[in-house]
C-alpha atoms as a PDB file:
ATOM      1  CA  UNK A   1       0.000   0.000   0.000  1.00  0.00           C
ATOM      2  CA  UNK A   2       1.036   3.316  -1.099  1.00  0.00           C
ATOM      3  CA  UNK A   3       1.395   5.750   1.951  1.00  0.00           C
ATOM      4  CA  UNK A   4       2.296   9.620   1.007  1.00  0.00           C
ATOM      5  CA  UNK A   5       3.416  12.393   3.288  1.00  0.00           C
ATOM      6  CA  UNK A   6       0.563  14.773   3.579  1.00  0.00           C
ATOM      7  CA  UNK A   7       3.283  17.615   2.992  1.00  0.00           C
ATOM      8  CA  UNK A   8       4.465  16.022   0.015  1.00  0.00           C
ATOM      9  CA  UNK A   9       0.692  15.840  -1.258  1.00  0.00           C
ATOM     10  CA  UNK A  10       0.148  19.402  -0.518  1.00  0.00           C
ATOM     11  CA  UNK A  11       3.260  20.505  -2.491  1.00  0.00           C
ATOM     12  CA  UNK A  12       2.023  18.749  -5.522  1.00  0.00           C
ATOM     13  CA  UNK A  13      -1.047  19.901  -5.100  1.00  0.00           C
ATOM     14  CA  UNK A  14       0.450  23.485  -5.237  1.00  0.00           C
ATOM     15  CA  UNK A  15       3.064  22.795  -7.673  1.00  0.00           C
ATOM     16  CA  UNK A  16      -0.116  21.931 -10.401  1.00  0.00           C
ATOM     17  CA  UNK A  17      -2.287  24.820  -9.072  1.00  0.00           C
ATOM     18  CA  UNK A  18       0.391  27.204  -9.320  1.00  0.00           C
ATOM     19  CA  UNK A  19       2.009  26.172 -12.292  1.00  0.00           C
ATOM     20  CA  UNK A  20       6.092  25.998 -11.453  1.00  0.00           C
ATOM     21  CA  UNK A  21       8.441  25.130  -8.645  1.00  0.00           C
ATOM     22  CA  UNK A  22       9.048  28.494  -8.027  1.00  0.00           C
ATOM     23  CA  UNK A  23       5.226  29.294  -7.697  1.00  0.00           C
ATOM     24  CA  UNK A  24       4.457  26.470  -5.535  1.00  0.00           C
ATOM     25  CA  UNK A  25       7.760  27.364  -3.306  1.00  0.00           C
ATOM     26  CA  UNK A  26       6.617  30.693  -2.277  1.00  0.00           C
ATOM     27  CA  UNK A  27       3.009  29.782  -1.735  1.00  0.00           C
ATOM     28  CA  UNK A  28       4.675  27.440   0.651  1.00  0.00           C
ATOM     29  CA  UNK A  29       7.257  29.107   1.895  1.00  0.00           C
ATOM     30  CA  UNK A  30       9.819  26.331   0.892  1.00  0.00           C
ATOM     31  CA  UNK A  31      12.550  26.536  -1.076  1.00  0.00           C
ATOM     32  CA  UNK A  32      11.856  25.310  -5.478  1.00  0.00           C
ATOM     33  CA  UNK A  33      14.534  22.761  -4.486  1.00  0.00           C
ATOM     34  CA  UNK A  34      12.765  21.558  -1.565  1.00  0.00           C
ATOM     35  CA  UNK A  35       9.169  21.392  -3.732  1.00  0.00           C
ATOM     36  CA  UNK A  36      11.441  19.132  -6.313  1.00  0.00           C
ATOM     37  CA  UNK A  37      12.904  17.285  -3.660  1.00  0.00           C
ATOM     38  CA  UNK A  38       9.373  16.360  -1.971  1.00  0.00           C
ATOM     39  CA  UNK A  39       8.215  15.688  -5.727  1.00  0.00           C
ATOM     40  CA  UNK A  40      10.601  13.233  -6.889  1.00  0.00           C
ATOM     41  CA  UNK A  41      10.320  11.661  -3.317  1.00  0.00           C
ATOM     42  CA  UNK A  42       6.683  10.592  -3.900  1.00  0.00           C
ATOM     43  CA  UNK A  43       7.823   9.555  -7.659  1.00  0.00           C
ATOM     44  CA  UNK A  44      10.239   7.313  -6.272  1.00  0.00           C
ATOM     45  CA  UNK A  45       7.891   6.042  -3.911  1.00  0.00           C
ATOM     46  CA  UNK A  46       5.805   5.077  -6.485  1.00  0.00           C
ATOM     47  CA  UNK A  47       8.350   4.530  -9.203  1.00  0.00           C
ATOM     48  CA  UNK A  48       6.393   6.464 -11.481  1.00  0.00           C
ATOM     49  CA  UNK A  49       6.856  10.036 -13.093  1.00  0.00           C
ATOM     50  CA  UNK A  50       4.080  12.520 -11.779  1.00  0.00           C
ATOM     51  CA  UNK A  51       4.639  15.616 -13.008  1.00  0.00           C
ATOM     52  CA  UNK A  52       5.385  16.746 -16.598  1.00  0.00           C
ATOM     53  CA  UNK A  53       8.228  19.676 -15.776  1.00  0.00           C
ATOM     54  CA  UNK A  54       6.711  21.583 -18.168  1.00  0.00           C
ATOM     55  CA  UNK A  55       5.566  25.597 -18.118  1.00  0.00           C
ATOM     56  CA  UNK A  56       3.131  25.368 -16.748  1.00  0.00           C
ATOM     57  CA  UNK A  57       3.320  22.298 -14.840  1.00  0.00           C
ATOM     58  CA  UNK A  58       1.283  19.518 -15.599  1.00  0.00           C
ATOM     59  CA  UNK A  59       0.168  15.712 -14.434  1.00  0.00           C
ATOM     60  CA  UNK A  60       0.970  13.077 -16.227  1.00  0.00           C
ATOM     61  CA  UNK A  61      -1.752  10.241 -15.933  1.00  0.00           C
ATOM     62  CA  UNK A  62      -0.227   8.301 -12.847  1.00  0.00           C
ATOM     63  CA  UNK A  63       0.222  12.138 -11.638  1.00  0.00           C
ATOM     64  CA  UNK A  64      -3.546  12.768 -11.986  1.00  0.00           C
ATOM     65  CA  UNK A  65      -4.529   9.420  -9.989  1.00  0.00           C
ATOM     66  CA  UNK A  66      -2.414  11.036  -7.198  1.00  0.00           C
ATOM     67  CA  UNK A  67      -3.674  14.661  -8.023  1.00  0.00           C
ATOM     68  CA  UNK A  68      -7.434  13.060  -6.883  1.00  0.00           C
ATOM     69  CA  UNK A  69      -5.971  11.552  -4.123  1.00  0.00           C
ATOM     70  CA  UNK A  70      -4.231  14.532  -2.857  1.00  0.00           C
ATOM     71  CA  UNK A  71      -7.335  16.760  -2.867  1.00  0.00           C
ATOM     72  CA  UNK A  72      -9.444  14.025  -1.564  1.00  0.00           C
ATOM     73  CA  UNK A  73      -7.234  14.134   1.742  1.00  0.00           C
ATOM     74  CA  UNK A  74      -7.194  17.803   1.760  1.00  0.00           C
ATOM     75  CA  UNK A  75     -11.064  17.717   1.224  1.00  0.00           C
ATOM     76  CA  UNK A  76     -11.661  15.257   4.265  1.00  0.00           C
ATOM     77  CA  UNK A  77      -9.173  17.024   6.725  1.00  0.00           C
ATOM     78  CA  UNK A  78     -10.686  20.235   6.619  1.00  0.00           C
ATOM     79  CA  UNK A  79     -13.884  19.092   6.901  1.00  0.00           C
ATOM     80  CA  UNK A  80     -12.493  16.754  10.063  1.00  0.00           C
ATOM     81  CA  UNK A  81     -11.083  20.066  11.529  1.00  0.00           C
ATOM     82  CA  UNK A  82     -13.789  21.682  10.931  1.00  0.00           C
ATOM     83  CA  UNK A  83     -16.982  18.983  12.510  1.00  0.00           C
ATOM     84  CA  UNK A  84     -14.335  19.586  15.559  1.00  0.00           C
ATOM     85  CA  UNK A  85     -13.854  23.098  15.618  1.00  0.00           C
ATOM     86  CA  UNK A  86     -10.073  22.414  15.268  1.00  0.00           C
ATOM     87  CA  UNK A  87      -7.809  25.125  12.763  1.00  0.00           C
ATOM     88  CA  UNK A  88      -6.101  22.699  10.344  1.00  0.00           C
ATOM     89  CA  UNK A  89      -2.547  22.277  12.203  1.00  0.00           C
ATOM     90  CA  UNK A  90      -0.718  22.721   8.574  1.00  0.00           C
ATOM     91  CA  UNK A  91      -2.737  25.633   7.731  1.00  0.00           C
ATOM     92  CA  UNK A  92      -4.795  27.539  10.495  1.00  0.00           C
ATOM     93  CA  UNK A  93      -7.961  29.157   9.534  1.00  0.00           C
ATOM     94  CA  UNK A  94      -7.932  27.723   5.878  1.00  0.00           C
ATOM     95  CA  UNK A  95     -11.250  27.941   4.371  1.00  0.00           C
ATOM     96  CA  UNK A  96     -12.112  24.269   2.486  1.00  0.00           C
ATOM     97  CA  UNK A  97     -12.000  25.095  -1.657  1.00  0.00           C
ATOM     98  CA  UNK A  98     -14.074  23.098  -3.610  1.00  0.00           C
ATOM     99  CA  UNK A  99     -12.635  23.453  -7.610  1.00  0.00           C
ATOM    100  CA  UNK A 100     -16.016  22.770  -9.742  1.00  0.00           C
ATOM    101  CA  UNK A 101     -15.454  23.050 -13.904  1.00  0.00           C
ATOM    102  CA  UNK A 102     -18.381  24.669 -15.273  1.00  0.00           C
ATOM    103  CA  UNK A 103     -19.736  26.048 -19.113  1.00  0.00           C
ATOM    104  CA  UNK A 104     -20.019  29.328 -19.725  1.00  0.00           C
ATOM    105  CA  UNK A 105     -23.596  29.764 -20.468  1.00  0.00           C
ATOM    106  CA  UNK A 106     -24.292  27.332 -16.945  1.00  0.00           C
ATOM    107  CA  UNK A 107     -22.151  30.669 -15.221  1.00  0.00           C
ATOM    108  CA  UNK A 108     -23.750  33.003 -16.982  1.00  0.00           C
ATOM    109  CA  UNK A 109     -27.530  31.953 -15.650  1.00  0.00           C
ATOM    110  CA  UNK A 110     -28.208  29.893 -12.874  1.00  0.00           C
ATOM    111  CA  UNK A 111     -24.814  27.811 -11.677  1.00  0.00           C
ATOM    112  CA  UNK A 112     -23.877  31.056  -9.067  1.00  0.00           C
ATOM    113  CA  UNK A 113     -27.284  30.885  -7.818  1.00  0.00           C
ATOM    114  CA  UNK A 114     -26.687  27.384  -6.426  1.00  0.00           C
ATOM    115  CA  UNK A 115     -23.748  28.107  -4.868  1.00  0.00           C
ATOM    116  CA  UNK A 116     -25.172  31.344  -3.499  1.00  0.00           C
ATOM    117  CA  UNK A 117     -27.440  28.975  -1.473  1.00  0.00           C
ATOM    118  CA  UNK A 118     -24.020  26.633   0.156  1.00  0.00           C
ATOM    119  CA  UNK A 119     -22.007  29.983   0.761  1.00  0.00           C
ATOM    120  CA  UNK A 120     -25.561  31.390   2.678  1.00  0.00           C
ATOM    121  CA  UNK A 121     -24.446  28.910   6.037  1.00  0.00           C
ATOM    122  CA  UNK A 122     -21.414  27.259   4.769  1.00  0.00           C
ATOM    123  CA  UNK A 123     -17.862  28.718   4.751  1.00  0.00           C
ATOM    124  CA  UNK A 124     -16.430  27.921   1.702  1.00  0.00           C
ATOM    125  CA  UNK A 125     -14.724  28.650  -1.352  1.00  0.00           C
ATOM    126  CA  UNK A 126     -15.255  28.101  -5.246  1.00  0.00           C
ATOM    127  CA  UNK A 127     -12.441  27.663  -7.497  1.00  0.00           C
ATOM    128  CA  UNK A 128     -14.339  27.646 -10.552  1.00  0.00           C
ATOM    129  CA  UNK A 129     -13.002  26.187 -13.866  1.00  0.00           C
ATOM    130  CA  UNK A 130     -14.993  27.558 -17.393  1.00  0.00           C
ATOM    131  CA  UNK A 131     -14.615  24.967 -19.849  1.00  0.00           C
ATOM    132  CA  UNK A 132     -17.276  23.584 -22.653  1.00  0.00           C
ATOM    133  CA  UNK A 133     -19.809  21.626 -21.822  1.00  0.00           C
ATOM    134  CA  UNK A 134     -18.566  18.729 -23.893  1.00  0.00           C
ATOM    135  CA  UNK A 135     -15.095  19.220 -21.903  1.00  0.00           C
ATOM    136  CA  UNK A 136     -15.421  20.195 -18.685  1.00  0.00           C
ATOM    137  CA  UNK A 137     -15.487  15.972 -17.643  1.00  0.00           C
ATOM    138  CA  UNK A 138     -11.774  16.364 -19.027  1.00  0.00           C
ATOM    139  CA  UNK A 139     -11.227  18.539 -15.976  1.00  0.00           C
ATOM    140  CA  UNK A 140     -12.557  15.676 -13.796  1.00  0.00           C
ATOM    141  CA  UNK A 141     -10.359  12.737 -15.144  1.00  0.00           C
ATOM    142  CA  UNK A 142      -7.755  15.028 -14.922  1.00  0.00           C
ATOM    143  CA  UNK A 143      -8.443  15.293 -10.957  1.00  0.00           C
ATOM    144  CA  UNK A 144      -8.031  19.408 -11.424  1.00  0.00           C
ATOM    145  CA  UNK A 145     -12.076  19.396  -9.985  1.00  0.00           C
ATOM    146  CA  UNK A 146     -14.258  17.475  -7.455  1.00  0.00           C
ATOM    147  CA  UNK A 147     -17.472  18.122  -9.694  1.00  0.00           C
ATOM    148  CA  UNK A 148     -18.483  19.487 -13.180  1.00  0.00           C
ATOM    149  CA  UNK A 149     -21.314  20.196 -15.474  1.00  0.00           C
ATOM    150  CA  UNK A 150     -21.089  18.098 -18.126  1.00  0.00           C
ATOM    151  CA  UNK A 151     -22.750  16.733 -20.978  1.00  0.00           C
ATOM    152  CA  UNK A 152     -21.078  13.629 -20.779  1.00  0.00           C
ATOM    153  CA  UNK A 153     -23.577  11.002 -19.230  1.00  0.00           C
ATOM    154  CA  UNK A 154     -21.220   8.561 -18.730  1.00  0.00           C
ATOM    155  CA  UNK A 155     -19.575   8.588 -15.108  1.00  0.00           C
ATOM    156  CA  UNK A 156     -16.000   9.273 -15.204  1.00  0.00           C
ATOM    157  CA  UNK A 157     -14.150   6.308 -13.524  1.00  0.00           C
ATOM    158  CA  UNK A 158     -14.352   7.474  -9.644  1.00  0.00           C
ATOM    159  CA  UNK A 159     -17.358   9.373  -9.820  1.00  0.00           C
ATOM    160  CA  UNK A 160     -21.127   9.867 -10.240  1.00  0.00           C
ATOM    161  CA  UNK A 161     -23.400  10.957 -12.712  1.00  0.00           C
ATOM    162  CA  UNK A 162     -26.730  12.104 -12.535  1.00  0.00           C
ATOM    163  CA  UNK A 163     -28.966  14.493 -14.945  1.00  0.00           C
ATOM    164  CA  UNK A 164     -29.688  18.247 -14.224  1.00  0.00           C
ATOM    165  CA  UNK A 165     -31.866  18.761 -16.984  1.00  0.00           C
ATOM    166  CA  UNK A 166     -32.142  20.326 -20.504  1.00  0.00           C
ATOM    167  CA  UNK A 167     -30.628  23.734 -21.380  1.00  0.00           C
ATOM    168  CA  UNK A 168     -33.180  25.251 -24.483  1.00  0.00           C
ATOM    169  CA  UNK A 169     -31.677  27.546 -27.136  1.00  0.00           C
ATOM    170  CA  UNK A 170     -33.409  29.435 -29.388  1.00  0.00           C
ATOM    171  CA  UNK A 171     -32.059  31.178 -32.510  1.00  0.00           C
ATOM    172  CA  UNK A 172     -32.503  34.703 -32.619  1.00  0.00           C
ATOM    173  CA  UNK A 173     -31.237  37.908 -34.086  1.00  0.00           C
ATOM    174  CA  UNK A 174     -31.850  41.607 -33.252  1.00  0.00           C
ATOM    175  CA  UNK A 175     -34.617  43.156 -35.423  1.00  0.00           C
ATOM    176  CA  UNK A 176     -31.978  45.455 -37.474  1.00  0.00           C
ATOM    177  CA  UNK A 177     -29.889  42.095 -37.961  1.00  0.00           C
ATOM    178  CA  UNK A 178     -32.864  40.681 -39.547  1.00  0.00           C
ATOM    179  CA  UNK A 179     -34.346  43.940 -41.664  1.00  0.00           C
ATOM    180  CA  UNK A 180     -30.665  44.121 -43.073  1.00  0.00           C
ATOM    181  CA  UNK A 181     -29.970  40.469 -43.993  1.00  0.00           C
ATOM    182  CA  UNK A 182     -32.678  38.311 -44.037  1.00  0.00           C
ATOM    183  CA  UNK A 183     -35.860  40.911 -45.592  1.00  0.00           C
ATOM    184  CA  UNK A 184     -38.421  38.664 -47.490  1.00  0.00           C
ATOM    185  CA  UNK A 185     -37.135  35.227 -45.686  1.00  0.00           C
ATOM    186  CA  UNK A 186     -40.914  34.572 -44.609  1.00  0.00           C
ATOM    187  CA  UNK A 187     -40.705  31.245 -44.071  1.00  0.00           C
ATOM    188  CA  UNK A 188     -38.598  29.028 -42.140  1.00  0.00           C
ATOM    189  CA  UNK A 189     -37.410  27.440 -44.572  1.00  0.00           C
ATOM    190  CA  UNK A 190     -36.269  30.604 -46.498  1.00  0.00           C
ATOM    191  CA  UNK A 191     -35.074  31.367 -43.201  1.00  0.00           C
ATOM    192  CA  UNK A 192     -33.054  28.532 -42.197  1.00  0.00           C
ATOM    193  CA  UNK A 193     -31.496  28.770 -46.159  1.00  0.00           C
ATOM    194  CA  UNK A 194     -30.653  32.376 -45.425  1.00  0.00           C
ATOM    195  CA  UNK A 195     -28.954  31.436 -42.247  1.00  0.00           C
ATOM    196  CA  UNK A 196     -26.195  29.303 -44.031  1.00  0.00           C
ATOM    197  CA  UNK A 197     -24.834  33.164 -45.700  1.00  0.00           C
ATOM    198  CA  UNK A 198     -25.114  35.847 -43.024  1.00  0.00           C
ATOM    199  CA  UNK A 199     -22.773  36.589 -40.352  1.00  0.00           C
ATOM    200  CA  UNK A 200     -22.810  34.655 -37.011  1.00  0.00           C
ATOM    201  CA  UNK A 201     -21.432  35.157 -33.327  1.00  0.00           C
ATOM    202  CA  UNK A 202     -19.737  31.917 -32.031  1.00  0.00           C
ATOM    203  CA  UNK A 203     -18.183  31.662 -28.396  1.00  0.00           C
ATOM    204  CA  UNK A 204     -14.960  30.418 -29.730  1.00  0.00           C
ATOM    205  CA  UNK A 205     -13.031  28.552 -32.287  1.00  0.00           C
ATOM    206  CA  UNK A 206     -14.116  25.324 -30.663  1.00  0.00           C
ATOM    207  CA  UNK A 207     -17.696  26.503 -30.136  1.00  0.00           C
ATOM    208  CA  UNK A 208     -20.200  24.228 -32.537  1.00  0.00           C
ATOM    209  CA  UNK A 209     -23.335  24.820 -31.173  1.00  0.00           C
ATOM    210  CA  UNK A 210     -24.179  27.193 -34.177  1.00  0.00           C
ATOM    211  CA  UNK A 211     -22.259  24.801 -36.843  1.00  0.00           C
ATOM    212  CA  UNK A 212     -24.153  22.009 -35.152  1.00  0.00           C
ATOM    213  CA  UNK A 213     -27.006  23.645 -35.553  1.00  0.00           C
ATOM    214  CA  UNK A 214     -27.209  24.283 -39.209  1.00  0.00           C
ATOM    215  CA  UNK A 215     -25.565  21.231 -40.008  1.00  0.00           C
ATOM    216  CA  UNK A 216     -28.559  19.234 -38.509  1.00  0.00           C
ATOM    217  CA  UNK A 217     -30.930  21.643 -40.109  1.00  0.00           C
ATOM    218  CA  UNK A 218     -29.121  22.430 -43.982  1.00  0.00           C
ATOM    219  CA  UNK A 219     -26.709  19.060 -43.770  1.00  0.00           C
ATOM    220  CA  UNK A 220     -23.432  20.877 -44.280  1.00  0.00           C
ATOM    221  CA  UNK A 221     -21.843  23.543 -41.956  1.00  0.00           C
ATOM    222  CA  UNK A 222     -22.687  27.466 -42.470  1.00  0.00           C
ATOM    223  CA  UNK A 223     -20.125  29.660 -44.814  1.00  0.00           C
ATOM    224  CA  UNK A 224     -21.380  32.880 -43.341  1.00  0.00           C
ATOM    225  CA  UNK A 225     -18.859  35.288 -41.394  1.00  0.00           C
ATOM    226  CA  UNK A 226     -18.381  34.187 -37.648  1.00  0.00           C
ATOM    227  CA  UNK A 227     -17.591  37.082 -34.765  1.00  0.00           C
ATOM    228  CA  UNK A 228     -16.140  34.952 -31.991  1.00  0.00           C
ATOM    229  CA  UNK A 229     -17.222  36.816 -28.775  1.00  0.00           C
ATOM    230  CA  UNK A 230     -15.777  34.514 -25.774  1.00  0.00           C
ATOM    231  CA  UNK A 231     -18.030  35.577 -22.793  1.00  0.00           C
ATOM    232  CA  UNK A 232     -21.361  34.015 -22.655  1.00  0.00           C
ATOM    233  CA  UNK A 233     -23.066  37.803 -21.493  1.00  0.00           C
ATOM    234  CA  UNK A 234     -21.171  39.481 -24.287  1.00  0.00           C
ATOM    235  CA  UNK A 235     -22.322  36.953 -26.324  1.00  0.00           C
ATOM    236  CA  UNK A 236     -25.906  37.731 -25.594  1.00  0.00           C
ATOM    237  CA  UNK A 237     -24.976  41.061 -25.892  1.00  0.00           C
ATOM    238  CA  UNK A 238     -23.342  41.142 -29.119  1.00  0.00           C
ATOM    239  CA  UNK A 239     -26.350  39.431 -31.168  1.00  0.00           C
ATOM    240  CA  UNK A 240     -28.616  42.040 -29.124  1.00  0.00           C
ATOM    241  CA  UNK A 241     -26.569  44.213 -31.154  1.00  0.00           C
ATOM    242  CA  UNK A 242     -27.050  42.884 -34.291  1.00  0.00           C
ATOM    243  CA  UNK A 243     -23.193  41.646 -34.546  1.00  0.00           C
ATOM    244  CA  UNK A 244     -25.392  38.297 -36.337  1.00  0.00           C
ATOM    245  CA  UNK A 245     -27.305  35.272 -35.226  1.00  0.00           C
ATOM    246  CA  UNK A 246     -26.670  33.104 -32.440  1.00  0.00           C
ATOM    247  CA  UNK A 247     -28.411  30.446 -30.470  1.00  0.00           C
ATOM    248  CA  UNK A 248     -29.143  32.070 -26.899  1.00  0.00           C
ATOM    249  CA  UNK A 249     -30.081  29.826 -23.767  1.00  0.00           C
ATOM    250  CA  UNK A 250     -33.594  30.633 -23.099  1.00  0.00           C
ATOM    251  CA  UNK A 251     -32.314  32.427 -19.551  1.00  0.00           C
ATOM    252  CA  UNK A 252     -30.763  35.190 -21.942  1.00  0.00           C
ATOM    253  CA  UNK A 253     -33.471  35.470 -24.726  1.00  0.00           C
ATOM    254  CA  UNK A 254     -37.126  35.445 -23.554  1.00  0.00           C
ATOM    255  CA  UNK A 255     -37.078  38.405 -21.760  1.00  0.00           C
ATOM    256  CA  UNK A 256     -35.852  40.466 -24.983  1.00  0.00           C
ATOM    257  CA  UNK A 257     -38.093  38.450 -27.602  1.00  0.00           C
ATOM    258  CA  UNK A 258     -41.231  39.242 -25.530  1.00  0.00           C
ATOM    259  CA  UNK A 259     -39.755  43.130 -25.298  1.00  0.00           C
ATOM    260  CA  UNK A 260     -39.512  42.702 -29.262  1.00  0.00           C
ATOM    261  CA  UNK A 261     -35.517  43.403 -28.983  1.00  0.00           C
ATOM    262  CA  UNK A 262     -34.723  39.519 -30.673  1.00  0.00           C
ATOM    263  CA  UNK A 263     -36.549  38.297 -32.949  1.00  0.00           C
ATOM    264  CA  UNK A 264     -36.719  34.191 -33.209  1.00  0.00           C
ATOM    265  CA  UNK A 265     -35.793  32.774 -36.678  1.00  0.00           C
ATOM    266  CA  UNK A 266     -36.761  29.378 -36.154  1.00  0.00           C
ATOM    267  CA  UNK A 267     -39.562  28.922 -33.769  1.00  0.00           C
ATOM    268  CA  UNK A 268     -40.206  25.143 -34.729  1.00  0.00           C
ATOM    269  CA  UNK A 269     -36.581  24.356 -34.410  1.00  0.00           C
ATOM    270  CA  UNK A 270     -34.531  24.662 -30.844  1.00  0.00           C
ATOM    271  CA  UNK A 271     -31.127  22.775 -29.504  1.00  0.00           C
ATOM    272  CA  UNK A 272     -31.479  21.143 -26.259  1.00  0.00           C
ATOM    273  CA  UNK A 273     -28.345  20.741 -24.833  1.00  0.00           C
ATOM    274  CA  UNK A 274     -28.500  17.942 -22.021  1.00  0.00           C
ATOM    275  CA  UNK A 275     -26.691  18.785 -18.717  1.00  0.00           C
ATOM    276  CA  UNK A 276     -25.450  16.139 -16.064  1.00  0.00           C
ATOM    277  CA  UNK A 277     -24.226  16.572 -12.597  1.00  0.00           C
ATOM    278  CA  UNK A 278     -20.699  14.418 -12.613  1.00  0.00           C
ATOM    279  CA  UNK A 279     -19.189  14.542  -8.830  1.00  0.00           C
ATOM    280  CA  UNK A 280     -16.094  12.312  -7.409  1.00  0.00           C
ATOM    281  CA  UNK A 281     -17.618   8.976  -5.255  1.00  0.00           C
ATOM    282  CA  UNK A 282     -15.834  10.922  -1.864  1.00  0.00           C
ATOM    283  CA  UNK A 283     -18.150  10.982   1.497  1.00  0.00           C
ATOM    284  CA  UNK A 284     -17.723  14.590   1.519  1.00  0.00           C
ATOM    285  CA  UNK A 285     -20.891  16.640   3.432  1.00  0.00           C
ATOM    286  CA  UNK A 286     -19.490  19.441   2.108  1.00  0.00           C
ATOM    287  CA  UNK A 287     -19.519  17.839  -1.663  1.00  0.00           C
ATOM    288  CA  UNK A 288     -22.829  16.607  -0.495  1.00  0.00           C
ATOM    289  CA  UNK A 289     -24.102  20.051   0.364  1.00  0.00           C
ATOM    290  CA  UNK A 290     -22.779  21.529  -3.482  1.00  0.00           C
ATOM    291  CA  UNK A 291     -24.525  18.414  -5.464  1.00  0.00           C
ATOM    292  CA  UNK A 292     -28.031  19.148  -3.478  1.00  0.00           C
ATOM    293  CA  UNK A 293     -27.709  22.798  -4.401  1.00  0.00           C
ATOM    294  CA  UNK A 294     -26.676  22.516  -7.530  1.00  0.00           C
ATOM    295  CA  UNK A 295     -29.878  19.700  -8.524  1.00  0.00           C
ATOM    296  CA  UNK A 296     -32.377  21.629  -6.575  1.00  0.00           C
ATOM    297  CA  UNK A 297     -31.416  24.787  -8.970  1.00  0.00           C
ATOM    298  CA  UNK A 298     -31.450  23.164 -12.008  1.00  0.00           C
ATOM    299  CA  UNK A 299     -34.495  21.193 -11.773  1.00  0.00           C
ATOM    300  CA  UNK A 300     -36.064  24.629 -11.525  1.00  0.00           C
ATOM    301  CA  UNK A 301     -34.235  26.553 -14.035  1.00  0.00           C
ATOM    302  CA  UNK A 302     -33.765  23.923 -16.719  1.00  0.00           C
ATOM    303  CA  UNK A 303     -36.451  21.608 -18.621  1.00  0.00           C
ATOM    304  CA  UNK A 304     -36.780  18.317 -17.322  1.00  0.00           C
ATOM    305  CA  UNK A 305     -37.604  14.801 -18.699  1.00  0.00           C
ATOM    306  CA  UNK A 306     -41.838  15.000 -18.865  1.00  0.00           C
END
């Protein structure tokens, strides 16, 4: 059985989170030759290389087993300390961090709201981690979170899956965008043809939920210009603006299509996006207390099953 130092997980805990020796040796208050030293201690222990000495520093897969490990035991002490009103003897006074990976649009509209509710009676911080929906279970294999938002139904080995819902989108366009590219499209067919010319906002490079979109809808991917607009409130705000179309999370468009400030091009045609709840398999109240949070929000926020 493999027993680590608890200082030597708590250095490579810090040399990952902060990205370099040198980093990790001053949020310690060790020397960068002491943080290596402690390092290539446990990687002897184990006879395995854990860390990738790379800028910034990263785990390598028998690193990221150890990674889980390390914030497990950091997870369950300060929770120990605190059920018996003891400061952490490493650390005094450390408020537990829970890292969570998250999407944007998730952020954006009803993810702080659940947390709002554990930070109401619970001291605690978030370390939050914005990644795409279709990547944010990355974060969790990589052990960099405890939990993530994820459309990935599948549990990631370790951990537990259950669904939060469906996320609605609706394409839409500010009225100008509309009266300047797509006059006499009154249909939705015409519309949906028109779509596959004009200009569109995307999140990203890696964003497809437009691409997707049309694909499903025309069979090949849009050639229209793309703005790329990485901030999901900026994002809102620049097809508000008539920057061009996008699909908006129903959070972020109803309000301004009743106000008549969008306009919805294809009313018989949405993207559900389904969202799941992936968490590690740790007896954690505190992990406990995020998950019930985070369900109890979604199930009123998102559309459920029936």
């Amino acid at each position: 059985m493999v027993r680590f130092q608890r200082d030597h997980l708590e250095t490579l805990l810090a040399a990952v989170d902060a990205g370099t020796f040198d980093a990790a040796a001053r949020e310690l208050s060790i020397t960068p030759s002491a943080v290596s030293q402690r390092v290539k201690a446990m990687e002897q222990l184990v006879g395995r290389v854990l860390l990738q000495r790379t800028t910034p520093i990263a785990p390598t897969p028998d690193g990221e087993v150890v990674l889980r490990h390390a914030r497990q035991v950091r997870l369950l002490d300060e929770e120990t300390s605190r059920a018996l009103d003891v400061p952490d003897a490493g650390v005094p006074g450390r408020t537990p961090s829970i890292p969570l990976a998250v999407n944007a649009d998730s952020l954006a509209t009803w993810f702080l709201d659940a947390l709002a509710i554990v930070r109401a009676d619970t001291e605690v911080v978030f370390d939050l981690h914005r990644e795409d929906q279709d990547r944010t279970a990355e974060l969790l294999r990589a052990g960099t979170v405890m939990a993530a938002v994820t459309a990935e139904s599948e549990p990631v080995q370790g951990c537990s899956s259950v669904p939060l819902g469906v996320d609605r989108y609706r394409a839409v366009a500010a009225p100008s965008f509309v009266r300047r590219y797509l006059d006499g499209a009154d249909t939705e067919r015409r519309m949906t043809t028109r779509l596959d010319r004009v200009p569109l906002v995307d999140y990203d490079r890696d964003d497809d939920l437009q691409q997707g979109f049309l694909r499903r809808v025309l069979g090949h991917a849009p050639s229209g210009p793309r703005h790329f607009v990485p901030n999901s409130a900026d994002f809102a705000r620049a097809v508000q603006l008539g920057f061009g179309w996008g699909l908006l999370p129903e959070a972020q468009c109803l309000g301004a299509l009743e106000r008549g400030a969008l306009v919805e091009l294809t009313p018989a045609r949405r993207a559900d996006v389904a969202l799941w709840w992936q968490r590690w398999n740790l007896a954690s109240p505190l992990l406990e207390r995020v998950t019930d949070a985070v369900r109890s929000v979604a199930a009123e926020r998102l559309h459920q099953p029936g």
